[in-house]
Protein backbone atom coordinates (compact mmCIF):
# COMPACT_ATOMS: atom_id res chain seq x y z
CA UNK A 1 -59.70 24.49 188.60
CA UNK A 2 -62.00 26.04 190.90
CA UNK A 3 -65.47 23.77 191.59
CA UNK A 4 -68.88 25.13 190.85
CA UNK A 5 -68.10 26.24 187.75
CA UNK A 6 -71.30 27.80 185.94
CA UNK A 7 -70.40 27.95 182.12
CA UNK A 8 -72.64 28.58 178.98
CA UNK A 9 -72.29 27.39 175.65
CA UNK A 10 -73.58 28.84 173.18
CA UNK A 11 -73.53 28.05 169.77
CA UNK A 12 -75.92 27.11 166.75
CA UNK A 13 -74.75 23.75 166.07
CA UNK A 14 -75.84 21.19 168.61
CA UNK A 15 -73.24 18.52 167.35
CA UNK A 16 -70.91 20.90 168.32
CA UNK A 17 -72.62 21.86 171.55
CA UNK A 18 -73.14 18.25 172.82
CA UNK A 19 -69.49 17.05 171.96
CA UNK A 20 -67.76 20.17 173.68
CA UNK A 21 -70.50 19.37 176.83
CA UNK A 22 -69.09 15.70 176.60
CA UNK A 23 -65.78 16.73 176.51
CA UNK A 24 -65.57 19.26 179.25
CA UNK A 25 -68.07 17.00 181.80
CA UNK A 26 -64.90 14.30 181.45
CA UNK A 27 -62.30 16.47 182.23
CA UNK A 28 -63.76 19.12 184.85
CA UNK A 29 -64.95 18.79 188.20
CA UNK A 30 -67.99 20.25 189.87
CA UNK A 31 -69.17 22.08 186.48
CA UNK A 32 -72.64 22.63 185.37
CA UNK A 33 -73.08 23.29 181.42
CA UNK A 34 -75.53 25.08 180.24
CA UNK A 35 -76.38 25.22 176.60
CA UNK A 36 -77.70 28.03 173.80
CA UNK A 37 -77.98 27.93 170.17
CA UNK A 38 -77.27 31.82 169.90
CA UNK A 39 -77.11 35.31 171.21
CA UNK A 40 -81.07 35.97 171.97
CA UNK A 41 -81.31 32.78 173.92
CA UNK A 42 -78.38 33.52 176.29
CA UNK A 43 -79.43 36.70 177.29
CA UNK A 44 -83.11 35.24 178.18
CA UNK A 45 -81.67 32.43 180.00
CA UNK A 46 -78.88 34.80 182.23
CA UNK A 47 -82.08 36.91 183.51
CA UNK A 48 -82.75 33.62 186.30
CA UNK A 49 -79.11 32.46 186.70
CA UNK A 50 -76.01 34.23 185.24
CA UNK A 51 -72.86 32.16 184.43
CA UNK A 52 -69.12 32.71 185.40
CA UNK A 53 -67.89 31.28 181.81
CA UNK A 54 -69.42 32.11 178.27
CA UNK A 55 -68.04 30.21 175.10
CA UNK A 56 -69.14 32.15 172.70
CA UNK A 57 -69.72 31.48 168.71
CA UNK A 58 -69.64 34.48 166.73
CA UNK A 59 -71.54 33.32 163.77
CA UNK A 60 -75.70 32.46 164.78
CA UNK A 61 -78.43 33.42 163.38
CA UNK A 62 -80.91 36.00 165.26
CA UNK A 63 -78.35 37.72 167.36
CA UNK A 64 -74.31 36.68 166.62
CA UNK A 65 -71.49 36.59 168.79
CA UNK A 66 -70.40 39.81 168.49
CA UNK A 67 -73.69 41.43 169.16
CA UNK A 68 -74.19 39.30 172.12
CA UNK A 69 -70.90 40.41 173.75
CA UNK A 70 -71.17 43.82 173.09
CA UNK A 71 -74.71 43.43 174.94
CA UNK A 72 -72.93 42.01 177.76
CA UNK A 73 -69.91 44.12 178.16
CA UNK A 74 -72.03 46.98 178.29
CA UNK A 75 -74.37 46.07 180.48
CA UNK A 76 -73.25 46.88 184.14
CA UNK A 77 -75.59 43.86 185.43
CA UNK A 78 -73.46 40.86 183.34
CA UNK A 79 -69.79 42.76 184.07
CA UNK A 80 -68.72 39.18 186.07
CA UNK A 81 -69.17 37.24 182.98
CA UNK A 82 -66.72 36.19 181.37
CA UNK A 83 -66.65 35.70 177.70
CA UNK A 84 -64.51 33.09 175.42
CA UNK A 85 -65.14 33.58 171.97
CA UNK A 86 -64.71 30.03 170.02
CA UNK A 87 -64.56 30.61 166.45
CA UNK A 88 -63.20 30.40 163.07
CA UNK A 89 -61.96 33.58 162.05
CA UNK A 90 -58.31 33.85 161.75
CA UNK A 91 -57.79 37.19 160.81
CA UNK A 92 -55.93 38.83 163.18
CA UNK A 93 -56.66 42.01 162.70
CA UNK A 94 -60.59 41.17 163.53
CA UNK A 95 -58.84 38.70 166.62
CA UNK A 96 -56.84 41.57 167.91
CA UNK A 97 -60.17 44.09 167.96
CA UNK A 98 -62.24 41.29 169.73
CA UNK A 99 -59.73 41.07 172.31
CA UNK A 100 -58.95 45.25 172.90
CA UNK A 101 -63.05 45.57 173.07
CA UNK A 102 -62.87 43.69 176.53
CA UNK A 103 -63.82 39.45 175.77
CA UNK A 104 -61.06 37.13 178.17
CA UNK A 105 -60.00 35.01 175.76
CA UNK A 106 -60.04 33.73 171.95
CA UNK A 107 -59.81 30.53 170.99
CA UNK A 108 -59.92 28.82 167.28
CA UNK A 109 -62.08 26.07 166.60
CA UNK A 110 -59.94 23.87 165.73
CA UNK A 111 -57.88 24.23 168.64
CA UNK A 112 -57.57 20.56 171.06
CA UNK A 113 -59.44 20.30 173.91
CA UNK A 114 -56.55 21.00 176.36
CA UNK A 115 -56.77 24.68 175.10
CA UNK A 116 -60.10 25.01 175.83
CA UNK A 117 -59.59 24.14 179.23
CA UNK A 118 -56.57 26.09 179.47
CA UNK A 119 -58.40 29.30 178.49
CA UNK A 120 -61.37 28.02 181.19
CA UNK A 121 -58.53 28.05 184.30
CA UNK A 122 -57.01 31.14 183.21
CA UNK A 123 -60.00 33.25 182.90
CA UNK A 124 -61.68 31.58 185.83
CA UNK A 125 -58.49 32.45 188.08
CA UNK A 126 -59.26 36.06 187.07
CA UNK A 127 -56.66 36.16 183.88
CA UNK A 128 -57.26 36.90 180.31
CA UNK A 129 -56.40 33.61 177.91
CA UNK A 130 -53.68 34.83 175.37
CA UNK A 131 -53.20 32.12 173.02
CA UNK A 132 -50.16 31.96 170.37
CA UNK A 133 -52.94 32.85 168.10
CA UNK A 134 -53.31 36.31 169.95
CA UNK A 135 -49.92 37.04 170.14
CA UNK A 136 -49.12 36.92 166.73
CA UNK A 137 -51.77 39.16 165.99
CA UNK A 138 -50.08 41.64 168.89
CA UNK A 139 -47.11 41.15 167.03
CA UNK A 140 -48.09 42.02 163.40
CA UNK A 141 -50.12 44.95 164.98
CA UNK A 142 -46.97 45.93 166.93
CA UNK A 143 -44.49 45.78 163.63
CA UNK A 144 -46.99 47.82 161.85
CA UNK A 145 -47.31 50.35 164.52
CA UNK A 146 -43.51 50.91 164.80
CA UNK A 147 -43.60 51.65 161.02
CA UNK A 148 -45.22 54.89 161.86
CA UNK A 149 -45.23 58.05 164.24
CA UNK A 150 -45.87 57.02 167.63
CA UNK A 151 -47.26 60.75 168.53
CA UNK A 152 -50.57 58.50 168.81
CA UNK A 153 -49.22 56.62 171.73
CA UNK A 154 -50.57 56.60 174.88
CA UNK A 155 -47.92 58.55 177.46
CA UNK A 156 -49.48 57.84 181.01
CA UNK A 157 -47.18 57.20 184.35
CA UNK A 158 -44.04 55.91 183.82
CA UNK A 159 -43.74 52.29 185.40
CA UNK A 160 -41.50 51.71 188.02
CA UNK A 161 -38.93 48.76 188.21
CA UNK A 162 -41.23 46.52 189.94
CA UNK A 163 -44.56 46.83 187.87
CA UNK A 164 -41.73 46.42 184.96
CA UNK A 165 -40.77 43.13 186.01
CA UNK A 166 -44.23 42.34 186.90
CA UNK A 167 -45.42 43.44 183.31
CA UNK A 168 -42.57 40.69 181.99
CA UNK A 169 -44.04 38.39 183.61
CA UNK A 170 -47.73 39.03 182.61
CA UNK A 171 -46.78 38.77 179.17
CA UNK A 172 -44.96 35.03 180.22
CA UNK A 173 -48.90 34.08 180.96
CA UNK A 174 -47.74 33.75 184.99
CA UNK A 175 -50.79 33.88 186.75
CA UNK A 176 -51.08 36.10 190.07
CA UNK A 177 -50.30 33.14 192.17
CA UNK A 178 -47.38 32.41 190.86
CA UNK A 179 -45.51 35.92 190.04
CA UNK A 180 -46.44 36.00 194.32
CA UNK A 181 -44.80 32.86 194.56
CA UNK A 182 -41.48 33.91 192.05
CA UNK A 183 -41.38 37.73 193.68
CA UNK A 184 -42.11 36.17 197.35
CA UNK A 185 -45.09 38.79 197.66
CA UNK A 186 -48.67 38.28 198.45
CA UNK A 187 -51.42 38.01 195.86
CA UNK A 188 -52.79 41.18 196.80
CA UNK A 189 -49.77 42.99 196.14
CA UNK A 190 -49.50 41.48 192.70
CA UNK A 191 -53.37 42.45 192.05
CA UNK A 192 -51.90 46.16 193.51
CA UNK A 193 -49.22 45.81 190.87
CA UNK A 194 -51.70 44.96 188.13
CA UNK A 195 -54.24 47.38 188.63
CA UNK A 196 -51.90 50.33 188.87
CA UNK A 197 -49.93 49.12 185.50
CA UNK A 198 -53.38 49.03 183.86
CA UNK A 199 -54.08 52.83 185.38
CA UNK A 200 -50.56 53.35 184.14
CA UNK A 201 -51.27 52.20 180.32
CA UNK A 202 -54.17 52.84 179.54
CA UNK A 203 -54.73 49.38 178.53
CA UNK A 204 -57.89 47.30 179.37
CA UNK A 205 -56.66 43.52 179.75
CA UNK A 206 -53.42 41.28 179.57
CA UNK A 207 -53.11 41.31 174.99
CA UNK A 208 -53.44 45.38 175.76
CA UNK A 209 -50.23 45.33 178.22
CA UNK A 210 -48.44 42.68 176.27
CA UNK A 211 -48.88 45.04 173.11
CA UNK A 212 -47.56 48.30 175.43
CA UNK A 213 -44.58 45.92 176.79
CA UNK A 214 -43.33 45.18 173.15
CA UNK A 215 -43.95 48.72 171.91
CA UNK A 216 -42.16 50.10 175.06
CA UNK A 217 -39.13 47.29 174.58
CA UNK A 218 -39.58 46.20 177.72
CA UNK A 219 -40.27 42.66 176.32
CA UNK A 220 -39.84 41.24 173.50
CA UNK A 221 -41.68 37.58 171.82
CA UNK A 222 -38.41 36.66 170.21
């Protein structure tokens, strides 16, 4: 974990605000957490100081979750936030949309704290957090999708051998550092990699390339 970590949590429960605080102050280093009680409050405290890391409720009163990061991903002023949506809601379907409009990571509520800070290092190292939840929600959307025509299918650049093994391991959650250190290239060849097999696809973030991998058969979650 990188130090000087600036990370916002915002939710409308303070018991749940001051435990997660407690929590994360004994386990990271170097990380100042700032607190909200919903979406109206962030945005007015981000004007002075923005964060690296949002945790994000989705259900507050005056201005929700999901109004709050559609405010951010929009705006081209808060595009180095980062957003982690801590919730609830299981449906996957409603998961799976959350995570193609452009948030890092989704994590349930209920979920230990060692998930949490999983999805805080892999966002924070420049990754999107894909947790089982997430991929079973690829997965049902991918089974329903190969029930029908895929005419609908994005057909962009076909990938080369490389970006195919690189796409493997994306979808094995390998962060850049270490597909450099398994392929014995640099880091900046692997962000090369990355950024041409999002060009590629069509796809927007790491649950958009796993869903083209498994839809293309070039991996498989089995």
């Amino acid at each position: 974990m990188e130090t000087n970590l600036e990370l916002i949590i915002v939710d409308d429960h303070m018991l749940f605000r001051q435990g997660l605080i407690q929590l994360l102050n004994e386990r990271l280093e170097q990380v100042n957490i700032r607190e909200a009680s919903n979406g109206k409050e962030l945005l007015s405290m981000i004007r002075s100081q923005k964060p690296e890391i949002v945790l994000m409720d989705l259900e507050m009163p005056e201005m929700n979750g999901i109004e709050t990061s559609n405010a951010l991903l929009s705006d081209p002023a808060y595009k180095d936030i980062k957003i982690i949506v801590l919730s609830m809601h299981e449906n996957e379907k409603f998961v799976l949309e959350l995570i193609e409009s452009g948030i890092h990571g989704y994590v349930l509520k209920d979920a230990d704290i060692d998930e949490v800070i999983k999805a805080i290092d892999v966002v924070q190292s420049g990754q999107y957090y894909v947790s089982q939840h997430t991929l079973n929600a690829i997965r049902k959307d991918v089974n329903l999708s190969n029930q029908f025509d895929h005419t609908f299918e994005f057909e962009g650049e076909k990938l080369t051998e490389r970006e195919k093994e690189i796409l493997r391991l994306i979808c094995k959650e390998y962060t850049n550092k270490e597909m450099a250190d398994e392929l014995n290239l640099s880091v900046r060849t692997i962000d090369g990699h990355r950024n041409r097999i999002l060009k590629k696809t069509g796809m927007k973030n790491t649950a958009g390339l796993i869903k083209y991998a498994l839809q293309k058969g070039i991996y498989s979650l089995d």
